[in-house]
N, C-alpha and C. Protein backbone atom coordinates (compact mmCIF):
# COMPACT_ATOMS: atom_id res chain seq x y z
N UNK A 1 8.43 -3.24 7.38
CA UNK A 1 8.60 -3.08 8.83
C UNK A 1 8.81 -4.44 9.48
N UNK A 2 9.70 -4.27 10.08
CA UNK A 2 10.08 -5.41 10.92
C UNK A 2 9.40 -5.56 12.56
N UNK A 3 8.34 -6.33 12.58
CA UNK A 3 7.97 -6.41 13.69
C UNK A 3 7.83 -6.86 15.09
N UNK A 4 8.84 -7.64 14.52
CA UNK A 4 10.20 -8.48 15.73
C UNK A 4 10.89 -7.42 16.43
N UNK A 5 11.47 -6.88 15.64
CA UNK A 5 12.22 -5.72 15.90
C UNK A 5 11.40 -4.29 16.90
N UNK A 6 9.92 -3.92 15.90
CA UNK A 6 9.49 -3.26 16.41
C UNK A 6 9.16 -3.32 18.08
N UNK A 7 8.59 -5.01 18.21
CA UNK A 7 8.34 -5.02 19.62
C UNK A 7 9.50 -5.28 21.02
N UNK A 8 10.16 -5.64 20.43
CA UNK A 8 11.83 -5.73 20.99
C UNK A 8 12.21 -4.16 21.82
N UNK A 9 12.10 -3.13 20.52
CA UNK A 9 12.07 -1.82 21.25
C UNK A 9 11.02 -1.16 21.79
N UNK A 10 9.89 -1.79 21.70
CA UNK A 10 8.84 -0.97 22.46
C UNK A 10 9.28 -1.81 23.92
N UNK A 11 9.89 -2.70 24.29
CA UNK A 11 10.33 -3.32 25.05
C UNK A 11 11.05 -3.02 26.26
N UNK A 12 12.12 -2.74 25.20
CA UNK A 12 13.23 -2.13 25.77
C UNK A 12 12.43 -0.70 26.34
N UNK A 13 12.24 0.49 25.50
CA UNK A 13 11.51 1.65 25.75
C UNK A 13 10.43 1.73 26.98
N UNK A 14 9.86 0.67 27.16
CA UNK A 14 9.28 0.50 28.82
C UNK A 14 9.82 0.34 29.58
N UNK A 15 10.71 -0.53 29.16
CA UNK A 15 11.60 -0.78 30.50
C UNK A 15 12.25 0.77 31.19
N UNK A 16 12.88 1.23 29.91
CA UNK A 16 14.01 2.17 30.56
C UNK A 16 13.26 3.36 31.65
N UNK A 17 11.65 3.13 30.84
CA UNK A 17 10.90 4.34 31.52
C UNK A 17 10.52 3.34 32.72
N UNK A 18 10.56 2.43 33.16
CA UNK A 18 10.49 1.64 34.88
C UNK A 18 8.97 1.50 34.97
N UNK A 19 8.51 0.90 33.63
CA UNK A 19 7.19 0.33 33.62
C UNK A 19 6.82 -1.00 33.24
N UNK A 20 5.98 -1.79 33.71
CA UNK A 20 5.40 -2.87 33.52
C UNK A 20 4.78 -3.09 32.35
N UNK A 21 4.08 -4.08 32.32
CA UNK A 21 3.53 -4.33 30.79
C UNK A 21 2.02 -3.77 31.06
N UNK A 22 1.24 -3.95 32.26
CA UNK A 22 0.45 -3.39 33.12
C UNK A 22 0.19 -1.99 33.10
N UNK A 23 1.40 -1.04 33.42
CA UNK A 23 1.53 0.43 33.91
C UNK A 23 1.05 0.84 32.60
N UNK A 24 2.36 0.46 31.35
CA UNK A 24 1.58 0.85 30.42
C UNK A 24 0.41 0.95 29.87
N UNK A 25 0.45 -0.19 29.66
CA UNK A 25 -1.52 -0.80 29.45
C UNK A 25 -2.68 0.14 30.09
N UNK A 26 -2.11 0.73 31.27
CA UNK A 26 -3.11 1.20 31.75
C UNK A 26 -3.59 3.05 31.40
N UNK A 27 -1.77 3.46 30.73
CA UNK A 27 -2.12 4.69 30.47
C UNK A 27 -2.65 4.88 29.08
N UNK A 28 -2.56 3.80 28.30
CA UNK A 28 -3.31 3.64 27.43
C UNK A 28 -4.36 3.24 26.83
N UNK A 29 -5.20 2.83 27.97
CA UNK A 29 -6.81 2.19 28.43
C UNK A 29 -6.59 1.32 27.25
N UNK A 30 -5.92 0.39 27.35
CA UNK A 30 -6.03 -1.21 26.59
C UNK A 30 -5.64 -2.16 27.70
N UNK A 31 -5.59 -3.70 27.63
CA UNK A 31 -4.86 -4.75 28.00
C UNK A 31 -3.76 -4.90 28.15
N UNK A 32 -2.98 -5.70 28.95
CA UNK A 32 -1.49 -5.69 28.99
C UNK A 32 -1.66 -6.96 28.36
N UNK A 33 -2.23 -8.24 27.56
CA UNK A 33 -2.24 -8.74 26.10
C UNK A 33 -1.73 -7.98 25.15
N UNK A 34 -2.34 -7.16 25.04
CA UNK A 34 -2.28 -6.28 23.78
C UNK A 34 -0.47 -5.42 23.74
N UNK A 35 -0.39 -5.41 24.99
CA UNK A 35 1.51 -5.05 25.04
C UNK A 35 2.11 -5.73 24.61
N UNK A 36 1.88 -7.48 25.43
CA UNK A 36 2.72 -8.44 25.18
C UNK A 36 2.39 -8.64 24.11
N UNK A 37 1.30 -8.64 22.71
CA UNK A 37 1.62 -9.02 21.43
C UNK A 37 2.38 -8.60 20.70
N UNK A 38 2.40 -7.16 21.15
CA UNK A 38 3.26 -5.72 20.54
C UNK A 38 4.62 -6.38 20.47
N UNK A 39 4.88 -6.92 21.91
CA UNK A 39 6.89 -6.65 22.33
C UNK A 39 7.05 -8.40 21.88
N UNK A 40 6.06 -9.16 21.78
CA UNK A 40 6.51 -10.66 20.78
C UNK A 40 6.20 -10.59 19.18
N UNK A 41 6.31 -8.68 19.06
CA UNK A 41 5.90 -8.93 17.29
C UNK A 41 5.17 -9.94 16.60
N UNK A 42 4.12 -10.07 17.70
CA UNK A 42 3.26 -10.69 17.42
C UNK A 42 1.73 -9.72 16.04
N UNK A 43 1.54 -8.55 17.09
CA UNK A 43 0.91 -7.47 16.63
C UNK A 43 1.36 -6.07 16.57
N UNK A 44 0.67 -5.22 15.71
CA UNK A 44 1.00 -4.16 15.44
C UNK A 44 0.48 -2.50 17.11
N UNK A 45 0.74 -1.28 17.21
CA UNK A 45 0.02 -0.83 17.74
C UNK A 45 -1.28 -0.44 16.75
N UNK A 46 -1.87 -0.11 17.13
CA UNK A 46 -3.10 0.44 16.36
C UNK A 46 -2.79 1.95 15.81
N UNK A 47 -2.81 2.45 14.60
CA UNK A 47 -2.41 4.01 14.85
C UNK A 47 -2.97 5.02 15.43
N UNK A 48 -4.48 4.93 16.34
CA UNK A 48 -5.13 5.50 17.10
C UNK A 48 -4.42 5.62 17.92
N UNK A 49 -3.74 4.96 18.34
CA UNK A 49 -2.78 5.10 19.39
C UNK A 49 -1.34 5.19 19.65
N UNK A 50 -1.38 5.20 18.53
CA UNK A 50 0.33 5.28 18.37
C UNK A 50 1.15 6.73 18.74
N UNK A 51 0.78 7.71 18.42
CA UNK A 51 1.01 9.29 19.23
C UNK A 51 1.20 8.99 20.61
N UNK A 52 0.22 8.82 21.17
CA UNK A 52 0.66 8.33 22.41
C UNK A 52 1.39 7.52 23.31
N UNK A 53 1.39 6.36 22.63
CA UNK A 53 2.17 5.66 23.19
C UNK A 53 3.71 6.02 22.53
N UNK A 54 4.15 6.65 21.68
CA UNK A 54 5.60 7.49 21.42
C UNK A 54 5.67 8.41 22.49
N UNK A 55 4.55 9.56 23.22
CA UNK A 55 4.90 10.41 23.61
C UNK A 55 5.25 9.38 24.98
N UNK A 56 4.24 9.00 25.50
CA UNK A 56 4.67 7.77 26.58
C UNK A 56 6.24 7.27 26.88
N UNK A 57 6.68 6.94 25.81
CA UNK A 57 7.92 6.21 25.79
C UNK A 57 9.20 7.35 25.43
N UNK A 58 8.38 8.48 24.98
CA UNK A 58 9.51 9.42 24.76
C UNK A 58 10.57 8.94 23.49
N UNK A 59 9.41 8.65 22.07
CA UNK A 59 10.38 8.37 20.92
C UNK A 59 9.33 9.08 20.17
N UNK A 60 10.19 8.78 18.98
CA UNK A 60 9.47 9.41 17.96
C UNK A 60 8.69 8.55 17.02
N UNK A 61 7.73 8.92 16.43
CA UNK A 61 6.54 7.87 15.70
C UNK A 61 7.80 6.78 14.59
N UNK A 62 8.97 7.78 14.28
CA UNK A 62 9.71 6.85 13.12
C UNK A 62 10.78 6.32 13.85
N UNK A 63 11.47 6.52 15.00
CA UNK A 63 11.73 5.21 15.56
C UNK A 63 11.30 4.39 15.76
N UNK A 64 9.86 4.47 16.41
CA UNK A 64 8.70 3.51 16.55
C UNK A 64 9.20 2.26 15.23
N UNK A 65 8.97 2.85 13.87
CA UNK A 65 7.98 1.95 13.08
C UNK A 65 9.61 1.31 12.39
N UNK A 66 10.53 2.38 13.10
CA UNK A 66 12.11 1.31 12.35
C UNK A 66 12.84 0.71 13.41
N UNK A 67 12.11 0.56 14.66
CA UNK A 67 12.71 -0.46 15.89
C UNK A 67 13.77 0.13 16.38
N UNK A 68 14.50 1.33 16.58
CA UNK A 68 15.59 1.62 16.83
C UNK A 68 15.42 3.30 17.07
N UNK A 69 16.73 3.73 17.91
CA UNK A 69 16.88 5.12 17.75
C UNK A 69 17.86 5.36 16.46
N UNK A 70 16.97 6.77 16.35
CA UNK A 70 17.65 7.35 15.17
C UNK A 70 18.38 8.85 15.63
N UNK A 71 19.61 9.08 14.89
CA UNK A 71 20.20 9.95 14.73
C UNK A 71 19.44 11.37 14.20
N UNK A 72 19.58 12.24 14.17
CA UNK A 72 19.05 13.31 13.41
C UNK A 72 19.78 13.31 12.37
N UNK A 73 20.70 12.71 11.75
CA UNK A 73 21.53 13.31 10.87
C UNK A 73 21.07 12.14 9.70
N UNK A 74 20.46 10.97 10.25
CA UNK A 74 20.31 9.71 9.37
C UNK A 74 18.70 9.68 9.08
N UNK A 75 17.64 10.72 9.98
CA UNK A 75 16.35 10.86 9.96
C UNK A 75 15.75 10.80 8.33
N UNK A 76 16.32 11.55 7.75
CA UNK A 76 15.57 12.15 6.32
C UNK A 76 15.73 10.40 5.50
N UNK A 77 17.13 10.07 5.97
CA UNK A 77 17.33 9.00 5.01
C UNK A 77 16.30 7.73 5.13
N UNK A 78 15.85 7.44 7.08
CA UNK A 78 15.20 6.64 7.28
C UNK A 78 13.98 6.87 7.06
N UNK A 79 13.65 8.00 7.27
CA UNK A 79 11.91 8.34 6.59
C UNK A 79 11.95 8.10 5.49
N UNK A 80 12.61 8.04 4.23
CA UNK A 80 12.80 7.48 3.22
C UNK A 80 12.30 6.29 2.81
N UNK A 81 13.46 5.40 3.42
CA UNK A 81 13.46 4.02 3.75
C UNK A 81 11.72 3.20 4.34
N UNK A 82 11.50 4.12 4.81
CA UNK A 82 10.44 4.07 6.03
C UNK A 82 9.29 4.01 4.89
N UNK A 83 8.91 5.26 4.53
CA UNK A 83 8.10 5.22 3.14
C UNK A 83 8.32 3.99 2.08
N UNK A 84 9.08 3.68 1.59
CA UNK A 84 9.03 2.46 0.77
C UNK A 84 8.56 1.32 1.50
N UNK A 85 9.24 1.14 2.27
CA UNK A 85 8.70 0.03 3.12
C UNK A 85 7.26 -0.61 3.49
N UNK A 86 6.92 1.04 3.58
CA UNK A 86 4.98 1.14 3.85
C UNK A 86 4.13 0.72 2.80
N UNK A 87 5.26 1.38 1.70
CA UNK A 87 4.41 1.07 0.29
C UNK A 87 4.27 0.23 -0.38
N UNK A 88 5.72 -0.84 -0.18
CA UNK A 88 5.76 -2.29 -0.04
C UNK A 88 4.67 -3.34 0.34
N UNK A 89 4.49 -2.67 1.38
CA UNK A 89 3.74 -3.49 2.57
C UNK A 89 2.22 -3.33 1.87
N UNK A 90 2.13 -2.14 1.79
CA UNK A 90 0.69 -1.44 1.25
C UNK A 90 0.11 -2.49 -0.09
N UNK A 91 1.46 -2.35 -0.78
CA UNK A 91 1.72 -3.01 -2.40
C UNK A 91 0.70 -4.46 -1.88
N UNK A 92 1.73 -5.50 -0.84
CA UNK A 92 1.61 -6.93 -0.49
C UNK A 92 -0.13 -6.67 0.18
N UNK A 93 -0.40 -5.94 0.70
CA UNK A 93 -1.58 -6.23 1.52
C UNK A 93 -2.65 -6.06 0.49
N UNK A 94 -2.55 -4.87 -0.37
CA UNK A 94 -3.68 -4.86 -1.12
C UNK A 94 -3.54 -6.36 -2.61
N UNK A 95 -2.36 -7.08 -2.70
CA UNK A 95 -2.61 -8.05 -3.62
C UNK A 95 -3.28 -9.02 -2.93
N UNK A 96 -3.02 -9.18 -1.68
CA UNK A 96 -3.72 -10.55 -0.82
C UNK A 96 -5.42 -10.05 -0.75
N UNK A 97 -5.54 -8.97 -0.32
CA UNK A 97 -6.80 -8.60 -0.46
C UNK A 97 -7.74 -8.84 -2.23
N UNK A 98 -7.02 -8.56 -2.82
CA UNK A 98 -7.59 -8.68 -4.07
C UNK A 98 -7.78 -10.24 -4.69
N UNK A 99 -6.78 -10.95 -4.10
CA UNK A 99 -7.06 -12.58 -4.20
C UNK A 99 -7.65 -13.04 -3.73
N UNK A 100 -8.01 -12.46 -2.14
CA UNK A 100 -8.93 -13.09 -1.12
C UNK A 100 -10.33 -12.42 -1.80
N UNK A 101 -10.70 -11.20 -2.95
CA UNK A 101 -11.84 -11.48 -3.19
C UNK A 101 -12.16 -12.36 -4.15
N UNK A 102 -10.86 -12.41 -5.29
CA UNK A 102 -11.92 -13.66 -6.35
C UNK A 102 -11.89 -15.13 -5.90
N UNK A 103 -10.97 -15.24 -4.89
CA UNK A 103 -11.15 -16.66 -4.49
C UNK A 103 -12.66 -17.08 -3.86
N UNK A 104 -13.21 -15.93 -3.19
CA UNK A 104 -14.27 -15.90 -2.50
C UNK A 104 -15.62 -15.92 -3.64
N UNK A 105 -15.18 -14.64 -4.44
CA UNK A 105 -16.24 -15.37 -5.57
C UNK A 105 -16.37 -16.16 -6.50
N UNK A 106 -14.69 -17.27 -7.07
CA UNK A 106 -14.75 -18.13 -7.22
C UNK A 106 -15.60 -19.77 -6.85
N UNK A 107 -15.34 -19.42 -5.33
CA UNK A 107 -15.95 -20.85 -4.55
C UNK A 107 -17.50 -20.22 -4.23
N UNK A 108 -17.94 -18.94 -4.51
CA UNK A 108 -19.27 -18.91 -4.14
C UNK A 108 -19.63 -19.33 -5.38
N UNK A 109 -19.59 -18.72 -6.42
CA UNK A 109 -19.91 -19.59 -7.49
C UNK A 109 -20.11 -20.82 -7.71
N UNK A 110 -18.98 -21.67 -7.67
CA UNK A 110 -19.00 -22.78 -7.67
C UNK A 110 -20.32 -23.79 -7.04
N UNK A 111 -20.05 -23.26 -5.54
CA UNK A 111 -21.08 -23.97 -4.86
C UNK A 111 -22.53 -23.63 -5.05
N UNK A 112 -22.72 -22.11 -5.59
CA UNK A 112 -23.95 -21.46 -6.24
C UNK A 112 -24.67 -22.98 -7.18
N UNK A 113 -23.56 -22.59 -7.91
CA UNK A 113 -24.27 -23.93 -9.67
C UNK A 113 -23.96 -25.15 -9.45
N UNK A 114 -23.37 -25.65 -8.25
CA UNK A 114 -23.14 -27.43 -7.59
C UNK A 114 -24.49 -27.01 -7.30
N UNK A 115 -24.86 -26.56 -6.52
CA UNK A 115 -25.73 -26.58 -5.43
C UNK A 115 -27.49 -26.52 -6.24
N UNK A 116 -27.11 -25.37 -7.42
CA UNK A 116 -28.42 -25.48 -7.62
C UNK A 116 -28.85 -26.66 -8.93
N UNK A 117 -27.51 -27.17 -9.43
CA UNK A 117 -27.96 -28.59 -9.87
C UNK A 117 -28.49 -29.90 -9.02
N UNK A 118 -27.40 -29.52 -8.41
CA UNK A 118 -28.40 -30.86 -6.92
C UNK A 118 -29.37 -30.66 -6.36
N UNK A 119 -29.64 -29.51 -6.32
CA UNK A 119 -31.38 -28.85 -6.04
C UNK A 119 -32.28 -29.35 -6.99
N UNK A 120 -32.26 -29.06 -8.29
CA UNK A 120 -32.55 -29.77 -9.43
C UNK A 120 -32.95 -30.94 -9.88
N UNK A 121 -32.21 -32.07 -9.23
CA UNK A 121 -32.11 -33.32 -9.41
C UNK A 121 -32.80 -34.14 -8.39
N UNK A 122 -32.44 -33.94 -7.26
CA UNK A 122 -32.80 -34.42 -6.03
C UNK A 122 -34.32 -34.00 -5.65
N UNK A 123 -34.44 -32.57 -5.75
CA UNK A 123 -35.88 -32.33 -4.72
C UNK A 123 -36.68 -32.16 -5.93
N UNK A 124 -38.26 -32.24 -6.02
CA UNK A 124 -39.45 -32.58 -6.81
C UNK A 124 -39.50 -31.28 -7.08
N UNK A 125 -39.90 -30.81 -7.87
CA UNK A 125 -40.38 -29.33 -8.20
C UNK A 125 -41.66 -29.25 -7.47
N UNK A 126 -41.66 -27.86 -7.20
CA UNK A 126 -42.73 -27.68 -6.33
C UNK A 126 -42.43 -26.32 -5.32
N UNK A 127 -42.95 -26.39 -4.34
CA UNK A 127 -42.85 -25.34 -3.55
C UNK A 127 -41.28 -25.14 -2.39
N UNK A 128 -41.32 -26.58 -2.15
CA UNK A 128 -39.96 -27.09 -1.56
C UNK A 128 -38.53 -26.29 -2.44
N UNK A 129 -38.92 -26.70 -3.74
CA UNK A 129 -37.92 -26.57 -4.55
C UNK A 129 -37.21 -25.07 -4.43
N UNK A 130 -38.59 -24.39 -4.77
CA UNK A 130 -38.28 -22.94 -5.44
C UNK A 130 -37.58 -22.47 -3.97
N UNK A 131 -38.15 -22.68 -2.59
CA UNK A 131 -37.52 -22.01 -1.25
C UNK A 131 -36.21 -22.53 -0.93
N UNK A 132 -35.96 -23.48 -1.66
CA UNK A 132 -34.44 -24.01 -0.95
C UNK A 132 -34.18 -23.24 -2.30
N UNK A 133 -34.12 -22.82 -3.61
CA UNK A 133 -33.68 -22.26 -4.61
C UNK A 133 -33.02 -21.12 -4.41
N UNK A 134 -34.02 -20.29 -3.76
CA UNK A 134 -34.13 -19.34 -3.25
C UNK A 134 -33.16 -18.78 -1.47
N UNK A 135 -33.26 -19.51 -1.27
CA UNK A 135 -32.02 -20.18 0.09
C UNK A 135 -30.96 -19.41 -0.13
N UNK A 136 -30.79 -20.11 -1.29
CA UNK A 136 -29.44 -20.67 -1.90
C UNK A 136 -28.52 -19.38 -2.80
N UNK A 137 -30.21 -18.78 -3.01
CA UNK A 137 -29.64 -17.46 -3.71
C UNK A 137 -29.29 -16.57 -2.55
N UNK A 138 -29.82 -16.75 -1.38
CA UNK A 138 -29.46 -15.39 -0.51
C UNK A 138 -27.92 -15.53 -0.11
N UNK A 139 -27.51 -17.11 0.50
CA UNK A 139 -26.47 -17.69 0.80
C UNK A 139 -25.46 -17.51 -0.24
N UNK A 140 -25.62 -16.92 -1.31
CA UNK A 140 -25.01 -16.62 -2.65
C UNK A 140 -24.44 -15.20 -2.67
N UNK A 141 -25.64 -14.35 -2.19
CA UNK A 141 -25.30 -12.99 -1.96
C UNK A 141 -24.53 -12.63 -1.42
N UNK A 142 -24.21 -13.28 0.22
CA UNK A 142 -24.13 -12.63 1.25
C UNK A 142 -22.25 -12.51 0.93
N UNK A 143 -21.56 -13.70 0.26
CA UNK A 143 -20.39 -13.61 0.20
C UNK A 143 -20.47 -12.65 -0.87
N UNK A 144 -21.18 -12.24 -2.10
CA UNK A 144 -20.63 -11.46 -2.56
C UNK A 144 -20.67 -10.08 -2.79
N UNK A 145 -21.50 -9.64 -1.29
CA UNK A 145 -21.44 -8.40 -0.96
C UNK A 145 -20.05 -8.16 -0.12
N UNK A 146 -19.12 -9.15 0.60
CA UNK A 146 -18.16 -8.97 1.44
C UNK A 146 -17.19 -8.38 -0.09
N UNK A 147 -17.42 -9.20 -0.83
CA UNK A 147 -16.44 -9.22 -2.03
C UNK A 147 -16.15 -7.69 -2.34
N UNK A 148 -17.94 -7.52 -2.83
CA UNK A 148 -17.60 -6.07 -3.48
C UNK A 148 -17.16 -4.79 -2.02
N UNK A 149 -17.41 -4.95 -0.28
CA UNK A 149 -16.32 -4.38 0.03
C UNK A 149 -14.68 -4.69 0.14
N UNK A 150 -14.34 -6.21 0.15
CA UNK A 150 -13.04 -6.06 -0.71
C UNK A 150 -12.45 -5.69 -1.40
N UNK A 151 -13.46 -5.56 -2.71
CA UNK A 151 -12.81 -4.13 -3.83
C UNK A 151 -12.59 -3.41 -3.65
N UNK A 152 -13.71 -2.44 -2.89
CA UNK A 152 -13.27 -1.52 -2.72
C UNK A 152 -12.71 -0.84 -2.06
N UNK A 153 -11.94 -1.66 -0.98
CA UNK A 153 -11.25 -1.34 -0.25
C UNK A 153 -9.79 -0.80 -0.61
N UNK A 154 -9.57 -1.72 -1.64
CA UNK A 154 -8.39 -1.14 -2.18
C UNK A 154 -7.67 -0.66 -3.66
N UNK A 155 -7.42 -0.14 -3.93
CA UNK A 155 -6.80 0.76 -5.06
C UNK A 155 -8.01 1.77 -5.44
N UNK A 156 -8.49 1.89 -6.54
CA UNK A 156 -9.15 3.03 -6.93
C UNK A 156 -9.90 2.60 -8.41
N UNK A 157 -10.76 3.53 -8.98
CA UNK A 157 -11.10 3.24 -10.34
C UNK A 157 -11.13 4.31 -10.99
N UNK A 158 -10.45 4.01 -12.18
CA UNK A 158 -9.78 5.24 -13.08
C UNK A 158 -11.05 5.41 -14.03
N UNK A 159 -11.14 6.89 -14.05
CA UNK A 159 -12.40 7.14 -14.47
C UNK A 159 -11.61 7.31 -16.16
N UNK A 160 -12.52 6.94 -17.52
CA UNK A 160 -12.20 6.61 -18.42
C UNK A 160 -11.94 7.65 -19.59
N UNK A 161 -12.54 9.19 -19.12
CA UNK A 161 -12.60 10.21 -19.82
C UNK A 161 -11.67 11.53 -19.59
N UNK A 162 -11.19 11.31 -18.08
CA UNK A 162 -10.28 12.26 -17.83
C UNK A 162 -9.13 11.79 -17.06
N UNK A 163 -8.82 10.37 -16.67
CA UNK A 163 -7.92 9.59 -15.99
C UNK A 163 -8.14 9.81 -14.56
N UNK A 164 -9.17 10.60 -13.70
CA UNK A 164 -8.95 10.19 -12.85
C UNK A 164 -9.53 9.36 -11.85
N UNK A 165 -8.52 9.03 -10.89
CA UNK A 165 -8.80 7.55 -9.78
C UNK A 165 -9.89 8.21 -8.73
N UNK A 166 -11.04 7.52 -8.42
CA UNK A 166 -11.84 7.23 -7.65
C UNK A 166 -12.33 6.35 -7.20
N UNK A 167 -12.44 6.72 -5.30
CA UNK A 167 -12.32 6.26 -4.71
C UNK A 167 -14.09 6.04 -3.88
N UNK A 168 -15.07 5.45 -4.60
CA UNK A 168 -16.06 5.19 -4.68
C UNK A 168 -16.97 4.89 -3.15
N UNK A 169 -17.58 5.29 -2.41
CA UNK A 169 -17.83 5.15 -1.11
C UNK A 169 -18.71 3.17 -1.02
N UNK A 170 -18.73 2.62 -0.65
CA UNK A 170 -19.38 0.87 -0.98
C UNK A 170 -20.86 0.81 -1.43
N UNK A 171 -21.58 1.84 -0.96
CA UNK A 171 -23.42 2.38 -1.36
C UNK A 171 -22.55 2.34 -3.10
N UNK A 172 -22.02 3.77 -3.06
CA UNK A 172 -21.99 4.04 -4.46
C UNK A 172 -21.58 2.79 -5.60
N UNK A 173 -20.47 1.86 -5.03
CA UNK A 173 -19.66 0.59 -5.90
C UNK A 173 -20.98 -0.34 -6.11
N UNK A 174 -22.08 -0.02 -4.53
CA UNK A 174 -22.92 -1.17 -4.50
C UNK A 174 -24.04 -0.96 -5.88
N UNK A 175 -24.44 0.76 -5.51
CA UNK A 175 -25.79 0.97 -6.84
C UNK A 175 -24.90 1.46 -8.20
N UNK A 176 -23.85 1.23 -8.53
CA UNK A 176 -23.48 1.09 -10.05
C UNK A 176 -23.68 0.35 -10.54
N UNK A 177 -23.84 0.29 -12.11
CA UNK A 177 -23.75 -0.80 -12.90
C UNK A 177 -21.84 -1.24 -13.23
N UNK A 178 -21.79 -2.62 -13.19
CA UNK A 178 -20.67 -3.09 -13.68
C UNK A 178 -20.36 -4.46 -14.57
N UNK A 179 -19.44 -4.39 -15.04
CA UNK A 179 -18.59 -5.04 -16.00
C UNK A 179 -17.73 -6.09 -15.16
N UNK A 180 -17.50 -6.91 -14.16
CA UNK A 180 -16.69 -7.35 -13.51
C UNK A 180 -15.62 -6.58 -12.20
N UNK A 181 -14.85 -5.93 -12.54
CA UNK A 181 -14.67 -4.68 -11.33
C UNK A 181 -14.34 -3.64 -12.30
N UNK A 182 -14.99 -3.64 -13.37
CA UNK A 182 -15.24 -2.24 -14.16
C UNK A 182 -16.33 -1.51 -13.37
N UNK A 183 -17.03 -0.46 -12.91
CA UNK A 183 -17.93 0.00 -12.64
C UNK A 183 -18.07 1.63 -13.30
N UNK A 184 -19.58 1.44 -13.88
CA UNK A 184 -20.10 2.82 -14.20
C UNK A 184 -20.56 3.62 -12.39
N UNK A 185 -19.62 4.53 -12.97
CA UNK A 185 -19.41 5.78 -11.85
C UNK A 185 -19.20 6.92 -12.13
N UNK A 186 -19.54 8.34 -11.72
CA UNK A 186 -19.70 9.50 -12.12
C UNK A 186 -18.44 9.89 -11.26
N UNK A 187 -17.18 11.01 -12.01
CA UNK A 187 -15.93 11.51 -11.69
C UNK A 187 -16.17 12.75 -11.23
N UNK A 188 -15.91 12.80 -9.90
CA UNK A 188 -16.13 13.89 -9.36
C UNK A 188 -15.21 15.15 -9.99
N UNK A 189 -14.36 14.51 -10.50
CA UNK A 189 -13.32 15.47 -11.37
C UNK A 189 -14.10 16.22 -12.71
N UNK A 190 -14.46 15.70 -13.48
CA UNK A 190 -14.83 16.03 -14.57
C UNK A 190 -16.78 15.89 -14.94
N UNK A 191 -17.14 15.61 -13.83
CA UNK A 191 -18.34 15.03 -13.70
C UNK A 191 -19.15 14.51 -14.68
N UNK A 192 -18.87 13.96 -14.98
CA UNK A 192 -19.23 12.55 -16.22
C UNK A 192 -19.00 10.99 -15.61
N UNK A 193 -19.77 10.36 -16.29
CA UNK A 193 -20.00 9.17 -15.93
C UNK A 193 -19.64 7.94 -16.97
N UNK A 194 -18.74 7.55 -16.71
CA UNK A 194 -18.05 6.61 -17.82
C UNK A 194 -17.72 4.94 -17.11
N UNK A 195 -17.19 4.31 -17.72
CA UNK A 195 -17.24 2.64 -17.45
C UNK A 195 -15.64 2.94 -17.00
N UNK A 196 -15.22 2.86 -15.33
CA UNK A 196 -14.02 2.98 -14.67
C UNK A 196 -13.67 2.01 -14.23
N UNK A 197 -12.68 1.56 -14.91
CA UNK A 197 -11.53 0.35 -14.73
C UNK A 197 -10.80 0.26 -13.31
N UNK A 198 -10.94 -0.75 -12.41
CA UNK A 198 -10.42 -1.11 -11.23
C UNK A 198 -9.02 -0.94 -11.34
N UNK A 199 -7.82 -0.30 -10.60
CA UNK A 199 -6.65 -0.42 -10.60
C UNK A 199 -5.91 -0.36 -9.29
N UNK A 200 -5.04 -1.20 -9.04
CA UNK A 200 -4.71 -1.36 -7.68
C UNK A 200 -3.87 -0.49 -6.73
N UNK A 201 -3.30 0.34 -7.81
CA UNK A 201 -2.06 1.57 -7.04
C UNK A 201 -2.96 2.40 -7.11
N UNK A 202 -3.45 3.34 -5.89
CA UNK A 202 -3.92 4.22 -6.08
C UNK A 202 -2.90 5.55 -6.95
């Protein structure tokens, strides 16, 4: 999706209806910020709101998301088009997501075992020691609870006995046992509980 494009015609589409950036804004209980990010493809609409603001403008949700009017005769082809595009996008967002978690538990690591060697070295054993130790472990955690909802935010885990993908609620990813982003999890499909391999296409 082109979002230059997209906000260009939500643009245009106010205008023709003889509204402000304001008028709108207002029938849609948001900011007229939040317009102008839209029409500098700056930002997306939200899809909570996106029904509406089509019926508003008097288009359809897939002109909306391909910047342009469409023909009826070219519809099937652009919903097409439209779908790949998403899935593209879907594809790119969930790899950045998946980098942005091991990078995160890369450098927590890191600074985990810097940190608790210089703890080590520097402060006396003793009572001092063990609470900054201990610090250090919570400050340890906290990134890598964001992590494990990064995982699971995206793709699925293929359960190992009947192939299928589940989609694990963050309690459940949190009280499994795991293997790295292997996790023992019970398949609601086949209900058994096997060691399910992380995979990114749902």
């Amino acid at each position: 999706m082109d979002q230059k494009k997209i906000g260009k015609f939500i643009a245009e589409c106010r205008k023709q209806r003889g509204m402000t950036q304001m008028q709108l804004a207002e029938k849609l209980c948001i900011t007229d910020k939040a317009i102008s990010k839209w029409e500098r493809g700056i930002a997306m609409p939200d899809s909570s709101i996106m029904l509406l603001l089509c019926d508003i403008l008097c288009i359809s949700v897939n002109e909306l998301l391909c910047g342009e009017r469409i023909e009826m005769e070219s519809n099937e082809q652009k919903n097409e088009q439209l779908l790949l595009d998403m899935a593209t996008e879907l594809e790119k967002k969930n790899k950045t997501i998946w980098t942005s978690m091991w990078v995160l538990m890369i450098v927590s690591l890191t600074a985990f075992f810097a940190g608790t060697a210089v703890v080590a070295f520097l402060i006396p054993e003793g009572v001092w020691q063990l609470v900054t130790l201990l610090g250090m472990f919570v400050l340890f955690l906290l990134p890598c609870f964001y992590a494990l909802k990064l995982e699971v935010s995206v793709g699925a885990y293929r359960c190992k006995n009947c192939g299928n993908e589940i989609v694990p609620t963050y309690m459940e990813a949190l009280m499994a046992m795991h293997k790295g982003t292997t996790r023992y999890l019970r398949c609601p499909r086949c209900q058994k509980r096997t060691w399910c391999k992380k995979v990114l296409k749902k």
